[in-house]
Protein backbone atom coordinates (compact mmCIF):
# COMPACT_ATOMS: atom_id res chain seq x y z
CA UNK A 1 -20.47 107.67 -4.89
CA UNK A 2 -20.90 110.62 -2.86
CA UNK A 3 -19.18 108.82 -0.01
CA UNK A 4 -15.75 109.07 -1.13
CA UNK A 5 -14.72 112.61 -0.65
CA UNK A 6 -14.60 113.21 2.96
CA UNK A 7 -12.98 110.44 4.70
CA UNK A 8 -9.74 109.07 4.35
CA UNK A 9 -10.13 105.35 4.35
CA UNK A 10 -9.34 102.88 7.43
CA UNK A 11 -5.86 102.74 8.82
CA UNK A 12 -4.07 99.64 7.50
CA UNK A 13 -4.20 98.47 11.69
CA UNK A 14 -7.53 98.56 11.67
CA UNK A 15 -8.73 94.74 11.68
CA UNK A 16 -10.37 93.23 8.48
CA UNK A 17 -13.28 92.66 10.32
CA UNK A 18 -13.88 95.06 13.21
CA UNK A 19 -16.25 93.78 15.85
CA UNK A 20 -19.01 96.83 14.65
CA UNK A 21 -19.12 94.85 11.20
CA UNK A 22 -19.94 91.63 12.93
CA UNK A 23 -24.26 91.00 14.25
CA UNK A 24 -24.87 91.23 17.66
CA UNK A 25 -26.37 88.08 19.11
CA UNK A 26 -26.96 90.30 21.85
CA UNK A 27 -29.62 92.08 19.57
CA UNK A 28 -31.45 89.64 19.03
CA UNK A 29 -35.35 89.88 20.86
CA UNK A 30 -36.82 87.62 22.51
CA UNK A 31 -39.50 85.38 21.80
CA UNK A 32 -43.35 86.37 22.71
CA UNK A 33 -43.32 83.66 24.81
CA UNK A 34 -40.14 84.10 27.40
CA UNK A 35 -41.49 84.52 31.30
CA UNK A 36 -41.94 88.40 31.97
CA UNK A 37 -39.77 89.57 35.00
CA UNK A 38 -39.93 87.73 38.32
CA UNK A 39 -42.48 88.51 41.12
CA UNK A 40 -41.38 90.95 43.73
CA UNK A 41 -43.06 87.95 45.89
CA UNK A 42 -40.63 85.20 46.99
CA UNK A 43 -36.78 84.48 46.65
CA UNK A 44 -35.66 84.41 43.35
CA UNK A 45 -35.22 81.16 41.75
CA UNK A 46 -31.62 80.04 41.49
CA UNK A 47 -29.63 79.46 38.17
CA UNK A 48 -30.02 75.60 37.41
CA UNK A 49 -27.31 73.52 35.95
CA UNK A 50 -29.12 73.80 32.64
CA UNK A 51 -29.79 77.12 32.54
CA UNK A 52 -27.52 78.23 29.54
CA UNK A 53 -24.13 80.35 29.62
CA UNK A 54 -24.24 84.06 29.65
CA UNK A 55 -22.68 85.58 26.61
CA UNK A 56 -19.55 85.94 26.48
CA UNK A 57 -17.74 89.29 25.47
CA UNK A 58 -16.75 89.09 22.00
CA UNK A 59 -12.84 88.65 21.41
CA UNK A 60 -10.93 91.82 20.61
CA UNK A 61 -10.08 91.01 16.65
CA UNK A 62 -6.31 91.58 15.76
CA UNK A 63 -5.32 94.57 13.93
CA UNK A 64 -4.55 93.77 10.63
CA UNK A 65 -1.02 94.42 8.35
CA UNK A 66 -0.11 97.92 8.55
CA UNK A 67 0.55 98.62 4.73
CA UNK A 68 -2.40 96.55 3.38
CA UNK A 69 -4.47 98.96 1.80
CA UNK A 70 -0.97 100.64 -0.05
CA UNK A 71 -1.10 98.68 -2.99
CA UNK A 72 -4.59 98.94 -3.57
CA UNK A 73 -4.63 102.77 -3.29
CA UNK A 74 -1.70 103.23 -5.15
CA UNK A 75 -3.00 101.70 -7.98
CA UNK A 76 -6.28 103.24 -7.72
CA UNK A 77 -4.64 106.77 -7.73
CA UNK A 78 -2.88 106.17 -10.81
CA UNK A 79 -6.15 104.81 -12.62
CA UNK A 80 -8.04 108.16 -11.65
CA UNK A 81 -4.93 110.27 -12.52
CA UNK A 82 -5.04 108.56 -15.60
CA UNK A 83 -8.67 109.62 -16.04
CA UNK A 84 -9.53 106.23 -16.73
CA UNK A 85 -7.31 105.14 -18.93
CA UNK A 86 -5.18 102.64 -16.80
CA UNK A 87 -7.31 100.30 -16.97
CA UNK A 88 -4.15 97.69 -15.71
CA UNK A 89 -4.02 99.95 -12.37
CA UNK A 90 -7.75 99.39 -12.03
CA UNK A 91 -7.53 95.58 -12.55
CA UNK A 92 -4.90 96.12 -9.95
CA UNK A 93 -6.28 97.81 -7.31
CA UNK A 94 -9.67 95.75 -7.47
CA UNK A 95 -7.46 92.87 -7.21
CA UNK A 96 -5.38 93.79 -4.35
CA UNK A 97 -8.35 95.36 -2.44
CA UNK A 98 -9.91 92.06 -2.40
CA UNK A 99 -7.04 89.88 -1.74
CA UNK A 100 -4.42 91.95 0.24
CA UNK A 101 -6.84 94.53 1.74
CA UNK A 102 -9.91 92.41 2.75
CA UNK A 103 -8.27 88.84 3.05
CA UNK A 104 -10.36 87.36 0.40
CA UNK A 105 -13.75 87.38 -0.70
CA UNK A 106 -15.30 86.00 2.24
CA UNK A 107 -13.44 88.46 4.22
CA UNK A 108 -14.25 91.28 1.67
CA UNK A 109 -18.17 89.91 1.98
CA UNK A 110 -18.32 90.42 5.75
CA UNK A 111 -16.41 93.45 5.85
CA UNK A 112 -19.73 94.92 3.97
CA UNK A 113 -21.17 95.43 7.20
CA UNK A 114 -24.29 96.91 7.37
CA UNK A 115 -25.44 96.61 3.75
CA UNK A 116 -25.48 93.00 4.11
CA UNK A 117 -28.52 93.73 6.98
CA UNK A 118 -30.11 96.18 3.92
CA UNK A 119 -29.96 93.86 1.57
CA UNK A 120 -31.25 90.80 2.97
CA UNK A 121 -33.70 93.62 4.13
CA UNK A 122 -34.68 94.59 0.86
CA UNK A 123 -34.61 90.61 -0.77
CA UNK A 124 -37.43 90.23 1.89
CA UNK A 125 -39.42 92.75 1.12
CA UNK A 126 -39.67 92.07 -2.16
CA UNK A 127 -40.18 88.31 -1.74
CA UNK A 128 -43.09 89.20 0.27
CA UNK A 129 -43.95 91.52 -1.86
CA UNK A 130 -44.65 88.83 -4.75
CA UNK A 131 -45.76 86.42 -2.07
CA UNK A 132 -48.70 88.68 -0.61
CA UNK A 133 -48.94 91.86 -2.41
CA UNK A 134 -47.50 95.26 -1.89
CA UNK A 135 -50.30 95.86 1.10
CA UNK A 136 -49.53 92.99 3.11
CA UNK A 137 -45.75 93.32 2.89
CA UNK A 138 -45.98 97.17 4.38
CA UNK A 139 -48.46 96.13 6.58
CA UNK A 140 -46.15 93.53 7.99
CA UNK A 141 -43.86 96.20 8.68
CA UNK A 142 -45.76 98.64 10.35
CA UNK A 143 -45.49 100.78 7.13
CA UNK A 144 -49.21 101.21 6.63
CA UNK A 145 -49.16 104.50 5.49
CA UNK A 146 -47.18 103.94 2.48
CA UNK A 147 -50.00 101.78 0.65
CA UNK A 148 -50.75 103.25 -1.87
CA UNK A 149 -47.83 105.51 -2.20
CA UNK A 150 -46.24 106.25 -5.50
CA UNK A 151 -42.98 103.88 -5.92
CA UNK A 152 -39.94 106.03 -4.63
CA UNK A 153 -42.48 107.36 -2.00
CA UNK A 154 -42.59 103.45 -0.70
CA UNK A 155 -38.96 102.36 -0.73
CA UNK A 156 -37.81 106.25 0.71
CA UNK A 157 -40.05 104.85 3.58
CA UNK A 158 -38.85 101.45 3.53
CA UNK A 159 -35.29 102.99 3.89
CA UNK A 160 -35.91 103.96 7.51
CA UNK A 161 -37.07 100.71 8.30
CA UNK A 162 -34.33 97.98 6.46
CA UNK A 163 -31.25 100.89 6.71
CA UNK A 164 -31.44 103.24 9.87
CA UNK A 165 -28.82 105.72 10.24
CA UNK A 166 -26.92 105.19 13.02
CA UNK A 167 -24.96 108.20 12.38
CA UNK A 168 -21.70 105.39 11.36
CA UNK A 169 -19.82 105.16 8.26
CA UNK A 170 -20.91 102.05 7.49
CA UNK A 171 -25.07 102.40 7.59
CA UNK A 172 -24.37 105.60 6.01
CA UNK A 173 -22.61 103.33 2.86
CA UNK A 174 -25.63 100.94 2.91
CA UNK A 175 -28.04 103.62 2.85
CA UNK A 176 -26.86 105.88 0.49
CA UNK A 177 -26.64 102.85 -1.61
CA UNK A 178 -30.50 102.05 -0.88
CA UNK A 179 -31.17 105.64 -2.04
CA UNK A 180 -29.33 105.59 -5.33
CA UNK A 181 -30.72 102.21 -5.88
CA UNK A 182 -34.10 103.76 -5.49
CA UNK A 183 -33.31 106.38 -7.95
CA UNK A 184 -32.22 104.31 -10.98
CA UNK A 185 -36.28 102.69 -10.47
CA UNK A 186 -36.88 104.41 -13.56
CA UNK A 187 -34.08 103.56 -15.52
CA UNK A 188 -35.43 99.37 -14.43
CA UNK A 189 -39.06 100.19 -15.65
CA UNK A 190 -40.52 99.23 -12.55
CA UNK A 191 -43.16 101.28 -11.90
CA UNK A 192 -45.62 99.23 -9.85
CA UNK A 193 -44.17 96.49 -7.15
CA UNK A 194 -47.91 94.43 -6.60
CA UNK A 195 -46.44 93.78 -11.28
CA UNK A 196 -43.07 92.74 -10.06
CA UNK A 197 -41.23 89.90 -11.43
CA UNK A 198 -38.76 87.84 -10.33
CA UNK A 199 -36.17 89.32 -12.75
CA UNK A 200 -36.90 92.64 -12.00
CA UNK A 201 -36.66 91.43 -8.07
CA UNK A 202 -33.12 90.29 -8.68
CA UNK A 203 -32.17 93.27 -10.86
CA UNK A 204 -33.57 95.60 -7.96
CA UNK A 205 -31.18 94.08 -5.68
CA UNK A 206 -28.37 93.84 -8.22
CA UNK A 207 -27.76 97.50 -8.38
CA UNK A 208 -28.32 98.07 -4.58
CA UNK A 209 -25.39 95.10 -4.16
CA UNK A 210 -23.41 97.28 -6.55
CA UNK A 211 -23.79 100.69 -5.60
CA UNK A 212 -23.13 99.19 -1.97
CA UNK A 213 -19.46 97.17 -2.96
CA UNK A 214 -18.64 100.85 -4.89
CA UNK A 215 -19.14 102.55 -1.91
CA UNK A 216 -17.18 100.69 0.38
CA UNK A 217 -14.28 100.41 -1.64
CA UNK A 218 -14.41 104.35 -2.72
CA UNK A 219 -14.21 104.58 1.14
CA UNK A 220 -11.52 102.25 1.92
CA UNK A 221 -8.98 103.09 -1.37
CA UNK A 222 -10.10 105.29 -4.07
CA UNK A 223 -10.17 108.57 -2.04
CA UNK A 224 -8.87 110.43 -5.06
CA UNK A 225 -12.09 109.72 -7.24
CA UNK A 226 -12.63 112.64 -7.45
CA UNK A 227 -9.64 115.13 -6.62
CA UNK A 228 -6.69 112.89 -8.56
CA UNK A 229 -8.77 113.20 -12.69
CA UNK A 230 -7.69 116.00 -14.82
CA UNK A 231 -11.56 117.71 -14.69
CA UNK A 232 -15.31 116.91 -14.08
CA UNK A 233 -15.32 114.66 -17.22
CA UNK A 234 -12.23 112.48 -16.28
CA UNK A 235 -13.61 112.06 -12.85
CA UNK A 236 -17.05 110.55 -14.29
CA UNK A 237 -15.20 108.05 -16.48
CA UNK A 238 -13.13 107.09 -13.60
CA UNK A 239 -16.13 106.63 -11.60
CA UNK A 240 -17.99 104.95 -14.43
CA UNK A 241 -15.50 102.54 -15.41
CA UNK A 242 -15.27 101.51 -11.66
CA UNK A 243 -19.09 101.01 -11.39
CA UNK A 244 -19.28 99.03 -14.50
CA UNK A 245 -16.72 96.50 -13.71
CA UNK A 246 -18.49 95.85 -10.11
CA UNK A 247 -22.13 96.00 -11.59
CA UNK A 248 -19.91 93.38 -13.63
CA UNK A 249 -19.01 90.94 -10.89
CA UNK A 250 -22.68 91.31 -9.12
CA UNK A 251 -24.32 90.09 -12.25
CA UNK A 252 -22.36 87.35 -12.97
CA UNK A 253 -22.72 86.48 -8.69
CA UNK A 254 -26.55 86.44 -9.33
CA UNK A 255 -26.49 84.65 -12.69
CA UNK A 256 -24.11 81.45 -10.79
CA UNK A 257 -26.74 81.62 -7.94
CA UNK A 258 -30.17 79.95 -8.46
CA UNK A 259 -31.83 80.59 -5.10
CA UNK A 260 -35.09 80.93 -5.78
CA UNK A 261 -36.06 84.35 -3.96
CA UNK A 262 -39.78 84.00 -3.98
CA UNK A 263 -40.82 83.03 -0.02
CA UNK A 264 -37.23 83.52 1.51
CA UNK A 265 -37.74 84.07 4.95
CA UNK A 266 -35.31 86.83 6.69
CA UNK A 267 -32.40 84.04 7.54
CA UNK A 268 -32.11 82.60 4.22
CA UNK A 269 -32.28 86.18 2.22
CA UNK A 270 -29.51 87.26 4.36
CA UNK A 271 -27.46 83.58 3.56
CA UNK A 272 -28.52 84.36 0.03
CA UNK A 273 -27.10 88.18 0.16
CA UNK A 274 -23.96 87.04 2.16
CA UNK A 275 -23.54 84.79 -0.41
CA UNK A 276 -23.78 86.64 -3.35
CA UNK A 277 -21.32 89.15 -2.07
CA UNK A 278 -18.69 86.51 -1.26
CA UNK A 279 -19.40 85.56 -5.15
CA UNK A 280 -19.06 89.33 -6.28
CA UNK A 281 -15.67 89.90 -4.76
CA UNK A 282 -14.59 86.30 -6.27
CA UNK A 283 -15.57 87.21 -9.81
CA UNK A 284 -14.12 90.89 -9.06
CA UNK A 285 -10.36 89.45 -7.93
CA UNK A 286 -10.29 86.84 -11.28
CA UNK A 287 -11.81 90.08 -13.83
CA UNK A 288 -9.07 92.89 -11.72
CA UNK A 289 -6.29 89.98 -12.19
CA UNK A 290 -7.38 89.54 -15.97
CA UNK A 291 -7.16 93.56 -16.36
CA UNK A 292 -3.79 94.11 -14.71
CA UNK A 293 -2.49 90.66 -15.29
CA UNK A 294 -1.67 90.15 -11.52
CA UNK A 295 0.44 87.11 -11.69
C-alpha cells in the first residue's frame, strides 16, 4: 500500500479507539418531518419534562499502553528484513497487532475507522444495484451523470460520494483502498454492474475489506515495507505475502457469514461490514499464531 511510507505509525499512548474513529450521533440529519425553526412571533416554548437530554460530550478515551505496538513492529521489521522469508515474524506481528496492539478483534474492527463507513457504503450500493439496476442506484445518489459511464468511470465517482477525503489519515486509508479495489475490476471480470452477481458482489467487497485491513496495519506497524527488504523485489514479496495472508482471513470472514446482501438497507450493511471485520481480525490472530506459533 502506498500508505505506508510517510507516516510513522500512532504513538503507543494514543487510545485504541480514539474518539475520531468512533460515528458521530451528532451527524446524524434530521428527519423531513422535524418543526422548522420557531416563529420570531411569540415567546418561545419552554423545554418540557419530556423533551429529551441534550447530548452529552463524548468521554475522553484513555490512552492506551505505551509499548503496545513494540512487539508487533519488531516482528514486522524482521519479516521485511528478511525479505519475506520469516514467515514466524509475520505470524507474529499479525498476531500481536491484533491482540496486544488493537485489544482484540472487536477492538481491531472499530479501530478501522472510516473504511467501515466505505464499506457498508459500497455493500449498499451494490445491493441496490442488483435490487433496482445500475440507473436507479446512481440516481438514488444524486450520481446521475454516471449512467451510463464505463465501470471504473462509475465507482471513481461513487468514491466521492461513500469515501470523502477529509484530508485525515484514516479516510485517506479507506479511500485509497476504494481506489485499488476499483483497479483490480478487471482482474474480477466484472465488466458490467446492471450483470452482477451475488458472488461477484461479495468478492467486490472482499478485496476492498482487504486492501483496507493492509492499509491500516502498514500504517500502524510495518513502516519498513518498504525501506527494511534488501531491493525492489524483496519489498514486493514482503508486501505480497502480507496481502495474501489478510485477503486470507477476509475470505474465510465472508465464507462463515451468510447474510444475505441482496436488499440490505444502510444499517444492516454497516452491522454486516462491522461484522465481517471483527471476523477478519479473529481468523488473522488464530492463522499469525499458527505461523509464529505464539503460545
Amino acid at each position: 500500500m502506498g500508505t505506508s511510507g510517510s507516516y510513522g505509525g500512532p504513538g503507543g499512548g494514543t487510545p485504541i479507539i480514539p474518539t475520531w474513529l468512533e460515528p458521530d450521533s451528532g451527524s446524524i440529519p434530521a428527519s423531513s418531518d422535524a418543526p422548522g425553526p420557531a416563529s420570531n412571533e411569540g415567546p418561545l416554548p419552554s423545554l418540557s419534562a419530556d423533551a429529551p437530554p441534550a447530548p452529552s460530550e463524548r468521554p475522553i478515551p484513555q490512552p492506551g499502553p505505551a509499548g503496545r505496538f513494540a512487539a508487533a513492529r519488531n516482528n514486522f521489521t524482521r519479516f521485511a528484513s528478511s525479505g519475506g522469508r520469516d514467515r514466524r515474524s509475520l505470524g507474529r506481528a499479525v498476531s500481536r497487532y491484533v491482540s496486544t496492539s488493537s485489544g482484540g478483534a472487536r477492538g481491531a474492527a472499530r479501530h478501522m475507522g472510516a473504511s467501515r463507513a466505505t464499506g457498508a457504503g459500497l455493500v449498499g450500493f451494490l445491493a441496490d444495484v442488483r435490487a433496482r439496476g445500475t440507473r436507479e442506484a446512481l440516481h438514488s445518489l444524486n450520481l446521475d451523470r454516471l449512467a451510463g459511464k464505463s465501470l471504473e468511470e462509475v465507482f471513481l465517482g461513487l468514491a466521492d460520494c461513500v469515501c470523502p477525503n477529509d484530508g485525515t489519515i484514516d479516510a485517506g486509508i479507506a479511500r485509497a483502498a476504494f481506489i485499488e479495489m476499483v483497479a483490480e475490476l478487471p482482474e474480477m471480470g466484472i465488466a458490467d454492474l446492471d450483470s452482477l452477481t451475488a458472488d461477484q458482489m461479495r468478492t467486490v467487497f472482499e478485496m476492498f475489506a482487504t486492501n483496507a485491513i493492509e492499509a491500516r496495519l502498514c500504517n500502524d506497524i510495518a513502516m519498513n515495507l518498504v525501506t527494511a527488504p534488501r531491493d525492489v523485489r524483496a519489498a514486493a514479496e514482503v508486501q505480497g505475502q502480507l496481502h495474501d495472508l489478510i485477503q486470507r482471513g477476509v475470505a474465510d470472514a465472508l465464507a462463515a457469514n451468510h447474510t444475505q446482501l441482496d436488499g440490505l438497507t444502510r444499517e444492516r450493511a454497516l452491522v454486516f461490514v462491522e461484522g465481517v471485520y471483527e471476523e477478519a481480525f479473529a481468523f488473522l490472530k488464530a492463522m499469525g499464531d499458527e505461523e509464529g506459533d505464539v503460545v
